[in-house]
Every structure is written in structure tokens, then in C-alpha cells.
N, C-alpha and C. Protein backbone atom coordinates (compact mmCIF):
# COMPACT_ATOMS: atom_id res chain seq x y z
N UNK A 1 40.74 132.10 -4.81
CA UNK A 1 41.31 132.80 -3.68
C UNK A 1 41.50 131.81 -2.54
N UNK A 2 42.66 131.81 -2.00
CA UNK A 2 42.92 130.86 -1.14
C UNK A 2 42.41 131.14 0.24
N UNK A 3 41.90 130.34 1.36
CA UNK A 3 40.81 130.46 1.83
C UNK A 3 41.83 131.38 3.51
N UNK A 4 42.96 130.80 3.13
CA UNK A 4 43.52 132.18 4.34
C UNK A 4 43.98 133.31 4.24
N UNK A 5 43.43 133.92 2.68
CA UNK A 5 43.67 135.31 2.36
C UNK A 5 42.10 135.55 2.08
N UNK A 6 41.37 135.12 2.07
CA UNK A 6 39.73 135.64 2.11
C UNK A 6 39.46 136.47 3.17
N UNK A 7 39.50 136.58 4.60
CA UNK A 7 39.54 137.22 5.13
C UNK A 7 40.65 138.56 5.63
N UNK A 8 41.71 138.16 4.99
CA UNK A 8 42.57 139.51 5.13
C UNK A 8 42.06 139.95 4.00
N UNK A 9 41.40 139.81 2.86
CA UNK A 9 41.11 140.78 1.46
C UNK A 9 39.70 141.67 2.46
N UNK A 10 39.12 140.80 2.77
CA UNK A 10 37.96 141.69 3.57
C UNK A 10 37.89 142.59 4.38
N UNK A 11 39.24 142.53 4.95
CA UNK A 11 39.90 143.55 6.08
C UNK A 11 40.60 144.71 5.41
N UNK A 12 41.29 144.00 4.27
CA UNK A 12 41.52 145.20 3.55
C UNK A 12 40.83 145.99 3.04
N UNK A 13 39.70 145.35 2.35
CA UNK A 13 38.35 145.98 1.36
C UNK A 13 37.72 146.99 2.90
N UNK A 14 37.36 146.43 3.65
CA UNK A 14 36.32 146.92 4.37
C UNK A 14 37.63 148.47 4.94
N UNK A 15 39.02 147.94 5.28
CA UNK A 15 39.70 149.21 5.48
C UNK A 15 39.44 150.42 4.28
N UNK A 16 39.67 150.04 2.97
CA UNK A 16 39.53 151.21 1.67
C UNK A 16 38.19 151.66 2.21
N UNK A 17 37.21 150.64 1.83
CA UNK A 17 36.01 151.72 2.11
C UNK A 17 35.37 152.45 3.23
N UNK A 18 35.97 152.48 4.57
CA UNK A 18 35.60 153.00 5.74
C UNK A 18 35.95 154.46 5.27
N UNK A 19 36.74 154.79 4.79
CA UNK A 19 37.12 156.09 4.54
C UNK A 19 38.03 156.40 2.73
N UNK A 20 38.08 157.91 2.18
CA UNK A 20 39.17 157.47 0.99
C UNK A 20 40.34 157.38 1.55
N UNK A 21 41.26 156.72 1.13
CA UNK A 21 42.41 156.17 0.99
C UNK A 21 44.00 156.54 -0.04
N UNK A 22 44.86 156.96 -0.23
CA UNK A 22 45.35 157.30 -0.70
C UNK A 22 46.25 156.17 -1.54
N UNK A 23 46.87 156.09 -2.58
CA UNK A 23 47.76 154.89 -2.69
C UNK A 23 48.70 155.01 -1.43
N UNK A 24 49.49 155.92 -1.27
CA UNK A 24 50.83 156.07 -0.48
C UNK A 24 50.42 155.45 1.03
N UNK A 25 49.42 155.98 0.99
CA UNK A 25 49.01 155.28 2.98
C UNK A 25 48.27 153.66 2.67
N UNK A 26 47.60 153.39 1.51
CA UNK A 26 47.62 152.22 1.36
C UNK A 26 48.65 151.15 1.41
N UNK A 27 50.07 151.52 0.66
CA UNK A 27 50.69 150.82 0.39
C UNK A 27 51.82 151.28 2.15
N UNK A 28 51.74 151.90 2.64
CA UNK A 28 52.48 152.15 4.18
C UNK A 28 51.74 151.19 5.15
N UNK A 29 50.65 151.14 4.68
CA UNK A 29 49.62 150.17 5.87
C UNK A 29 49.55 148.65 5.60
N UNK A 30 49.57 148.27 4.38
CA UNK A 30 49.30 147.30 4.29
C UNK A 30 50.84 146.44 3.18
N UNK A 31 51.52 147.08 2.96
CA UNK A 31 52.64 146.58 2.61
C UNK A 31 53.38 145.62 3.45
N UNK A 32 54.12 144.33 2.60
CA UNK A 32 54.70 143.13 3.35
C UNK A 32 55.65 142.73 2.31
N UNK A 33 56.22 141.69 3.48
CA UNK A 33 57.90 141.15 2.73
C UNK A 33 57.16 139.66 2.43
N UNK A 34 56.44 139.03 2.92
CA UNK A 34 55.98 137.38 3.22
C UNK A 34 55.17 137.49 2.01
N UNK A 35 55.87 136.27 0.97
CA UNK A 35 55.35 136.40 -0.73
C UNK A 35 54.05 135.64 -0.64
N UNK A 36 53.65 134.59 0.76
CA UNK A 36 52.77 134.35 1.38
C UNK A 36 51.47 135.27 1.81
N UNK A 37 51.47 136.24 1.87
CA UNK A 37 50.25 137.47 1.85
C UNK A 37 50.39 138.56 0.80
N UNK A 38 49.94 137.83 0.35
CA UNK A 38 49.78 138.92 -0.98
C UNK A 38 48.39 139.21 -1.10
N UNK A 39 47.91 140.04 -0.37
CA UNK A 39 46.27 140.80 0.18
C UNK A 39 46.19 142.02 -1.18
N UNK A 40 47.45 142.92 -0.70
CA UNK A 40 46.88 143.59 -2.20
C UNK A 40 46.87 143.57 -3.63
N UNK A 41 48.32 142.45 -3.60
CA UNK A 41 48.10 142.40 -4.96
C UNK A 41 46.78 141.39 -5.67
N UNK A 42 46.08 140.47 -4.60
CA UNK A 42 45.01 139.84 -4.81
C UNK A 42 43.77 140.57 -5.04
N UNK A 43 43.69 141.66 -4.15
CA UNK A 43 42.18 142.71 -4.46
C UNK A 43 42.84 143.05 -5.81
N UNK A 44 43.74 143.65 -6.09
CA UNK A 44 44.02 144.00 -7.29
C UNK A 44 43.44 143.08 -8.09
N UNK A 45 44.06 142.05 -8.40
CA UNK A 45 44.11 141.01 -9.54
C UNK A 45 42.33 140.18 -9.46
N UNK A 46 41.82 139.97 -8.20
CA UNK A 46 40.34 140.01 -8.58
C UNK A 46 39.13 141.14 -8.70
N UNK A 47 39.97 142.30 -8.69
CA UNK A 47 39.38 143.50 -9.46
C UNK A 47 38.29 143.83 -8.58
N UNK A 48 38.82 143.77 -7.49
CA UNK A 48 37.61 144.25 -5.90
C UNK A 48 38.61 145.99 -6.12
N UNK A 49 39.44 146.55 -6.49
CA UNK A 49 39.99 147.65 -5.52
C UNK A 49 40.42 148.61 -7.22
N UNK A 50 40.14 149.61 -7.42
CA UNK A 50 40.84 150.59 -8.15
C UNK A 50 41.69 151.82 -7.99
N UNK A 51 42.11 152.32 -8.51
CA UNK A 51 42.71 153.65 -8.26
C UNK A 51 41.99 154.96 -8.88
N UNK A 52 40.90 155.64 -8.50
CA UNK A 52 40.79 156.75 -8.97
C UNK A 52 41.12 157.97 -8.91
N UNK A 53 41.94 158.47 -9.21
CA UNK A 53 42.46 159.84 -9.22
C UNK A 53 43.19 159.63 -8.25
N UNK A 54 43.30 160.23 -6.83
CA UNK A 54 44.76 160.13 -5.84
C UNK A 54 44.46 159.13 -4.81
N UNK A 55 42.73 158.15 -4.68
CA UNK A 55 42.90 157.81 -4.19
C UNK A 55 42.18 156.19 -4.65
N UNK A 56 42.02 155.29 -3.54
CA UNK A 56 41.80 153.84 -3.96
C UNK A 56 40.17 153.89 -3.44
N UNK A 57 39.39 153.05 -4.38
CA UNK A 57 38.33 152.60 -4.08
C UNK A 57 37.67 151.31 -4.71
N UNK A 58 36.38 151.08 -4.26
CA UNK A 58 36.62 149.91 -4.24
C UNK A 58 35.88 149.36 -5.71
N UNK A 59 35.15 148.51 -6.26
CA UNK A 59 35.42 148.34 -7.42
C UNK A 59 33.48 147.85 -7.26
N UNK A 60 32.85 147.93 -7.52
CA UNK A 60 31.69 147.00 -7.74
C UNK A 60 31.97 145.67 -7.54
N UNK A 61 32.62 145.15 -8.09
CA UNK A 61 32.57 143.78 -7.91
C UNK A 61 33.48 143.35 -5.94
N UNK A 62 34.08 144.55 -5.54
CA UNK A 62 34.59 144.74 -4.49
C UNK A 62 33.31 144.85 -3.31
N UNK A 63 32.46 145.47 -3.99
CA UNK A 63 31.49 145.78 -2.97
C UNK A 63 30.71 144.52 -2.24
N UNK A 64 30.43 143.70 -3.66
CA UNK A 64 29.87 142.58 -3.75
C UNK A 64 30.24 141.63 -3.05
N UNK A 65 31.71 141.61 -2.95
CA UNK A 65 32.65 140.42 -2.18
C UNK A 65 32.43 141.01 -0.63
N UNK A 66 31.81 142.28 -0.42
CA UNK A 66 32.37 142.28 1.05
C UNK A 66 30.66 142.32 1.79
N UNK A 67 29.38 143.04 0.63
CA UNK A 67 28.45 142.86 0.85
C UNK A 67 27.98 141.14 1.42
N UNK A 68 28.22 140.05 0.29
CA UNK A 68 27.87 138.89 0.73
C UNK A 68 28.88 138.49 1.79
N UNK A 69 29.91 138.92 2.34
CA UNK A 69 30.39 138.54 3.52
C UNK A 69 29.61 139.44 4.64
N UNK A 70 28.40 139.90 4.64
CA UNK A 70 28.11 140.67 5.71
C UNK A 70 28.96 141.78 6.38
N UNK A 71 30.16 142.22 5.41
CA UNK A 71 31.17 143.63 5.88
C UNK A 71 30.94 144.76 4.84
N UNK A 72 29.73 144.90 4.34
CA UNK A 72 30.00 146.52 4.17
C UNK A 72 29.31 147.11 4.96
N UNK A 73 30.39 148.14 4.68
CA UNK A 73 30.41 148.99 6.39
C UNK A 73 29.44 150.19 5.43
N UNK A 74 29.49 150.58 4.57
CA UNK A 74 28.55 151.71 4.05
C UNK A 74 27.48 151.57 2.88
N UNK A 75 26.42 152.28 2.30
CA UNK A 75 25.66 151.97 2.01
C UNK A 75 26.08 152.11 0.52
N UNK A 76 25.79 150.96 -0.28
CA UNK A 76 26.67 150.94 -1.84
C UNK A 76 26.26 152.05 -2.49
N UNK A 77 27.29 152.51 -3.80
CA UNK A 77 27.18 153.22 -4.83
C UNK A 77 26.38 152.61 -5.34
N UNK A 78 25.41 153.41 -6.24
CA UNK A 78 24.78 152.99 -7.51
C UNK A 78 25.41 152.62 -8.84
N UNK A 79 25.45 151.34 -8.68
CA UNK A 79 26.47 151.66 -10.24
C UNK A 79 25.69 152.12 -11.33
């Protein structure tokens, strides 16, 4: 992960999990033209972010990335 999308993935992660999230308002909020930020398709592809049922959450291994950055904002699932 390139080291000036590490912190927009965290902003994103820490946005999904503050609250659920829908795809449609995910992709209204954080959608871009610059092939240069590619934030979601990166949580995607390092498997921090899923889709369950209508809405996005975050993945265990998502938790982990935002836990050791000192940003989770809530207290983890049990996996």
C-alpha cells in the first residue's frame, strides 16, 4: 500500500465503521475520477471492507489495520 493512500484507507475504514453504511452512500461519498486515489478499490483489494447484505463493513483484517493505527473508533467484533 502506497504510503499516501494509507491514511485516506483509514479515513475511509474509520468512516464505514463509525456507523452502517450503505453501498450507494459509500460509493456517493467517496467516489473519484483521479486513477491516483483509488481508496476504495484498495480497502477492497486488501480485504479491510465487505459487503454484507445492504450494507458495507469492515472485515477483521480491516479492524486490525485501523486498530494498530490507533483509529478504531468502536469496540471490535468478536470474531
Amino acid at each position: 500500500m502506497s504510503p499516501t493512500l494509507a491514511p485516506l484507507i483509514l479515513d475511509f475504514l474509520q468512516w464505514i465503521d463509525a456507523r452502517p453504511r450503505s453501498y450507494a452512500e459509500t460509493m456517493d461519498a467517496w467516489r473519484t475520477s483521479c486513477p491516483r486515489l483509488t481508496v476504495w478499490e484498495d480497502a477492497i483489494d486488501a480485504g479491510f471492507v465487505t459487503r454484507e447484505q445492504a450494507h458495507l463493513a469492515l472485515t477483521p483484517a480491516g479492524r486490525r489495520f485501523l486498530a494498530d493505527s490507533g483509529r478504531l473508533s468502536r469496540a471490535p467484533a468478536i470474531p
